[in-house]
Protein backbone atom coordinates (compact mmCIF):
# COMPACT_ATOMS: atom_id res chain seq x y z
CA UNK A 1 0.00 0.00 0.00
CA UNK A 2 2.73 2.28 0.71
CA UNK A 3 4.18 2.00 -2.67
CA UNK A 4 1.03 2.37 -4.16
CA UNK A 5 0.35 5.57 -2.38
CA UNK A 6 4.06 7.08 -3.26
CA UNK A 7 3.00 6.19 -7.17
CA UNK A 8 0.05 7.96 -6.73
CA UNK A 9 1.86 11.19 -5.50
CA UNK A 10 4.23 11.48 -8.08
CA UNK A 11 1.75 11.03 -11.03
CA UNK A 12 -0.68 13.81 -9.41
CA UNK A 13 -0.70 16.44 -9.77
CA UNK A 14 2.83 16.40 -11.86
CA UNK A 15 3.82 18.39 -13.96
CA UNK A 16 1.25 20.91 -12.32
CA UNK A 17 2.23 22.64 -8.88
CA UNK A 18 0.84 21.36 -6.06
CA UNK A 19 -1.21 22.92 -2.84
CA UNK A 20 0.09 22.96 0.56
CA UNK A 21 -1.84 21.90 2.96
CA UNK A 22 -4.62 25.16 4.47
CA UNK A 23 -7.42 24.53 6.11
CA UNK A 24 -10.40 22.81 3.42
CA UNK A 25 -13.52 24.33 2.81
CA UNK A 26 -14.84 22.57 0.08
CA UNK A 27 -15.84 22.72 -3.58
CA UNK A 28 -19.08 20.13 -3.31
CA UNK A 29 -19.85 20.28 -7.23
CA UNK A 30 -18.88 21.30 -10.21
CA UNK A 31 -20.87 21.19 -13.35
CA UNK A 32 -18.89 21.76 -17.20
CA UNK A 33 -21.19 21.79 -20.20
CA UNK A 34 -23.15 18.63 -19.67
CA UNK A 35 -20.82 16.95 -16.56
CA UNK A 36 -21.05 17.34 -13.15
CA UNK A 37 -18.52 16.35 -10.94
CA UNK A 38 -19.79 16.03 -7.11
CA UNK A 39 -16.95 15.81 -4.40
CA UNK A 40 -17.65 14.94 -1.10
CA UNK A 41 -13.89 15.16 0.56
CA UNK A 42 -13.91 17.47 3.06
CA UNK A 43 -9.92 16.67 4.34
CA UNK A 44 -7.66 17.25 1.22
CA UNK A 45 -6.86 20.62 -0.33
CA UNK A 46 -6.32 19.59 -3.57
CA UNK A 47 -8.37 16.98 -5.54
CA UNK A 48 -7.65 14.78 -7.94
CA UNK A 49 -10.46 14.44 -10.82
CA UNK A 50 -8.36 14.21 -13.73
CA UNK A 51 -9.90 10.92 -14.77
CA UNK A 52 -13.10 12.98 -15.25
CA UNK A 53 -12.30 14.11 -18.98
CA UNK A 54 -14.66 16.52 -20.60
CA UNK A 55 -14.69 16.79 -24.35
CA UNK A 56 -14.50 20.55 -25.78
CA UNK A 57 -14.02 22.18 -29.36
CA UNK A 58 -12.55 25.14 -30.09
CA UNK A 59 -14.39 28.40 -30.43
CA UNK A 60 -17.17 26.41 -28.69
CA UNK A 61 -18.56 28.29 -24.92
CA UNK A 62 -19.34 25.93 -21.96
CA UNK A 63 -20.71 26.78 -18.82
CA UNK A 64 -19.20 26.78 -15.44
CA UNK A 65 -21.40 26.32 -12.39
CA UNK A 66 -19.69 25.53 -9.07
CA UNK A 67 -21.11 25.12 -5.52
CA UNK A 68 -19.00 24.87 -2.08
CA UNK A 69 -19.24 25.05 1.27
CA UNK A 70 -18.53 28.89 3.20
CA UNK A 71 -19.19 27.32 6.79
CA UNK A 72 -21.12 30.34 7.00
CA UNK A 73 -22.11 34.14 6.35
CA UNK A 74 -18.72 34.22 4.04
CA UNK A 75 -17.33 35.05 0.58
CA UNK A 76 -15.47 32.63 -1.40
CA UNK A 77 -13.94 33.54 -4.54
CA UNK A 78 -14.04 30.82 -7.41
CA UNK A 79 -11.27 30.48 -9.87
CA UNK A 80 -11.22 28.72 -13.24
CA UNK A 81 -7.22 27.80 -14.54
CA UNK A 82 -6.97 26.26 -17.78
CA UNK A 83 -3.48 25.28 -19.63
CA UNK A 84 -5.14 25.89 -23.06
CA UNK A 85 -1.37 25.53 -24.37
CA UNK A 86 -0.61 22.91 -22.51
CA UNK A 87 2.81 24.30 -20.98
CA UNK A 88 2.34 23.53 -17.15
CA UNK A 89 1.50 26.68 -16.15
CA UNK A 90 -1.80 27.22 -15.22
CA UNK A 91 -1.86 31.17 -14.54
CA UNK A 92 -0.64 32.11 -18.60
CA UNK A 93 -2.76 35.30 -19.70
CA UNK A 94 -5.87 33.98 -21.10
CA UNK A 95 -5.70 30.60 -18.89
CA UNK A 96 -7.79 32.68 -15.66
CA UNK A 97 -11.26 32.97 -15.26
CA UNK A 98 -12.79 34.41 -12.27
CA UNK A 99 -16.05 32.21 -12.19
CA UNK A 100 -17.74 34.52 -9.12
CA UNK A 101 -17.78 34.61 -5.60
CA UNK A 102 -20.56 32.10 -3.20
CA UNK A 103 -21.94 33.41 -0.68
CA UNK A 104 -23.03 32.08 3.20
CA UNK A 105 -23.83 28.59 1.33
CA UNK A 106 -23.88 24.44 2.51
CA UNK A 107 -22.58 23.60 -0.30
CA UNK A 108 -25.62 21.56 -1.03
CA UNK A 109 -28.44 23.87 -0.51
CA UNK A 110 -28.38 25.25 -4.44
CA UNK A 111 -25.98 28.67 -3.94
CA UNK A 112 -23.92 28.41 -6.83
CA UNK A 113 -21.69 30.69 -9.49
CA UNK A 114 -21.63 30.03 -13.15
CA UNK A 115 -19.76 31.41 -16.06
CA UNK A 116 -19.73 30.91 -20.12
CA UNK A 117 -15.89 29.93 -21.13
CA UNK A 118 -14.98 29.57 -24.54
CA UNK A 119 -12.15 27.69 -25.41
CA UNK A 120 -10.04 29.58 -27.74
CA UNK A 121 -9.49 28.97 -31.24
CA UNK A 122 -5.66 28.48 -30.98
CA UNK A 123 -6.11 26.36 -27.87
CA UNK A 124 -3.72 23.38 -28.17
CA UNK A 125 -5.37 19.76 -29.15
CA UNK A 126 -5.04 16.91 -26.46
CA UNK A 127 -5.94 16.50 -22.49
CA UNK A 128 -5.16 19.76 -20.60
CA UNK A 129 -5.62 20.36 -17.09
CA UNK A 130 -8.44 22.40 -15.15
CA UNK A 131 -8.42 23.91 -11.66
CA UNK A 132 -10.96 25.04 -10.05
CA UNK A 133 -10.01 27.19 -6.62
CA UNK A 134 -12.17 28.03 -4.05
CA UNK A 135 -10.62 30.63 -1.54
CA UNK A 136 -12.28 31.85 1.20
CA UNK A 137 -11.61 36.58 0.95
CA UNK A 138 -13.59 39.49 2.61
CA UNK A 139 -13.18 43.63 2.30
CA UNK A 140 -10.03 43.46 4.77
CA UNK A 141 -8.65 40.33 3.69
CA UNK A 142 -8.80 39.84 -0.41
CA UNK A 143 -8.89 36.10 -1.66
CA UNK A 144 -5.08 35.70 -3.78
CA UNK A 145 -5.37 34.76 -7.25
CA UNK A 146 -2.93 31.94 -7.75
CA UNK A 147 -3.32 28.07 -8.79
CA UNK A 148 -0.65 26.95 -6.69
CA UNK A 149 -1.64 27.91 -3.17
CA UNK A 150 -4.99 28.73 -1.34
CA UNK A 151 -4.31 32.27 0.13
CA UNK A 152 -5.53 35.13 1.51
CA UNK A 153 -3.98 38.49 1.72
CA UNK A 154 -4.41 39.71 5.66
CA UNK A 155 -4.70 42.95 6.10
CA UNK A 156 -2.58 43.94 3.24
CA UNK A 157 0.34 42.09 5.29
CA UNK A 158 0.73 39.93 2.07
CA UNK A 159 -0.37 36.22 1.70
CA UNK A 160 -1.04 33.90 3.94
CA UNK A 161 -2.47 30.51 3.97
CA UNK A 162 -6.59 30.82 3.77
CA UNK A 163 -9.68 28.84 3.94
CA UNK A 164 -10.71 26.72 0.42
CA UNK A 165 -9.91 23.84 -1.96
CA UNK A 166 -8.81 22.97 -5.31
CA UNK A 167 -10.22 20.69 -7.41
CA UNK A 168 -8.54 19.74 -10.50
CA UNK A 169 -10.34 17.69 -13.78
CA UNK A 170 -9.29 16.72 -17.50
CA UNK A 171 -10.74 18.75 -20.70
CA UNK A 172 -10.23 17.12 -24.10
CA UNK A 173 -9.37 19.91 -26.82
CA UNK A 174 -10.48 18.54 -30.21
CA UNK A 175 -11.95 19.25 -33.35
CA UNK A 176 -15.15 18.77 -35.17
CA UNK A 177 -15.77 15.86 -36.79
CA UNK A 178 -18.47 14.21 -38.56
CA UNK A 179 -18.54 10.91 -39.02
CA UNK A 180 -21.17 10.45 -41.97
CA UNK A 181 -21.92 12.16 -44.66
CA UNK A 182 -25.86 12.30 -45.75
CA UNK A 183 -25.93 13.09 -49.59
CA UNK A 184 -29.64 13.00 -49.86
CA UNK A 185 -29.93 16.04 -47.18
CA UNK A 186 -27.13 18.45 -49.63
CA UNK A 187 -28.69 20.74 -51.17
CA UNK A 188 -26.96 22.85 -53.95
CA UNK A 189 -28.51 26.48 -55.63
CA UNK A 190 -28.71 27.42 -57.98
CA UNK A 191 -29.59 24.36 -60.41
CA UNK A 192 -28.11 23.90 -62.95
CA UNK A 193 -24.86 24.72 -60.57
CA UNK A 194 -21.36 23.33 -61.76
């Protein structure tokens, strides 16, 4: 078992940065275009979905809806990171996307955020990681922005480890394809037409 367990750590989430541990507060679903991913770990800061993988095309728009757990009255800031090119860095301009911010919510009582992504049109084909972050922020203490760590910046003091959880899945980049071709539905105008 404890082999098994030191396989496991190197494969995830390599070649992506990993979270320290902070104290979880966590994402309970996560919906992409037609998936939903429910998570009901409530001890690890980062979690590994990446066998979850999501088919997406380019120049396509999905939505994002995400629910999690404040432990009360509180704001948590959700963050989309995705490596569209596939480089191992998951905070590139154009890989961020602040989904929105849940408020005083179970997790499971229906409070959620949601936001249209498109994937870009020179997003790389192949698996690519997601991340989904969900930090725990307020007026005096501002969530941080950054895949690798769940942080909050105290009292302007700089950042410090915060409240939240990561939650990391698998999009597919391809391309249309069609796998048939019906010649009695082509039309072609005008007739004659060469």
């Amino acid at each position: 078992a404890l082999l098994t367990f030191g396989a496991q750590a190197q494969n995830f989430p390599s070649p992506y940065c990993d979270i320290e541990d902070t104290s979880v507060e966590e994402i309970t679903s996560i919906v992409f275009g037609e998936t939903t991913i429910s998570n009901t770990n409530d001890t690890d800061v980062l979690i590994d979905k990446t066998s979850t993988i999501i088919d997406v095309i380019p120049g396509q728009t999905y939505t994002i809806t995400v629910e999690g757990n404040t432990y009360g009255n509180f704001d948590n800031d959700i963050t989309a990171f995705i490596d569209w090119n596939q480089n191992a860095t998951l905070d590139d301009t154009g890989e961020v996307y602040a989904v929105g911010t849940i408020v005083n919510s179970t997790g499971s009582d229906g409070v959620s955020v949601s936001l249209d992504i498109t994937v870009p049109a020179d997003a790389l084909t192949g698996t690519t990681r997601i991340r989904i972050t969900k930090v725990y922020g307020d007026e005096d203490s501002p969530a941080e922005v950054n895949p690798c760590a769940i942080e909050m910046d105290v009292f302007g003091m700089g950042a410090f480890p915060g409240y939240g959880q990561a939650l990391d899945f698998t999009l597919n980049v391809g391309t249309m394809t069609v796998n048939t071709f019906d010649t009695q539905a082509l039309s072609v105008y005008p007739v004659p037409a060469k």
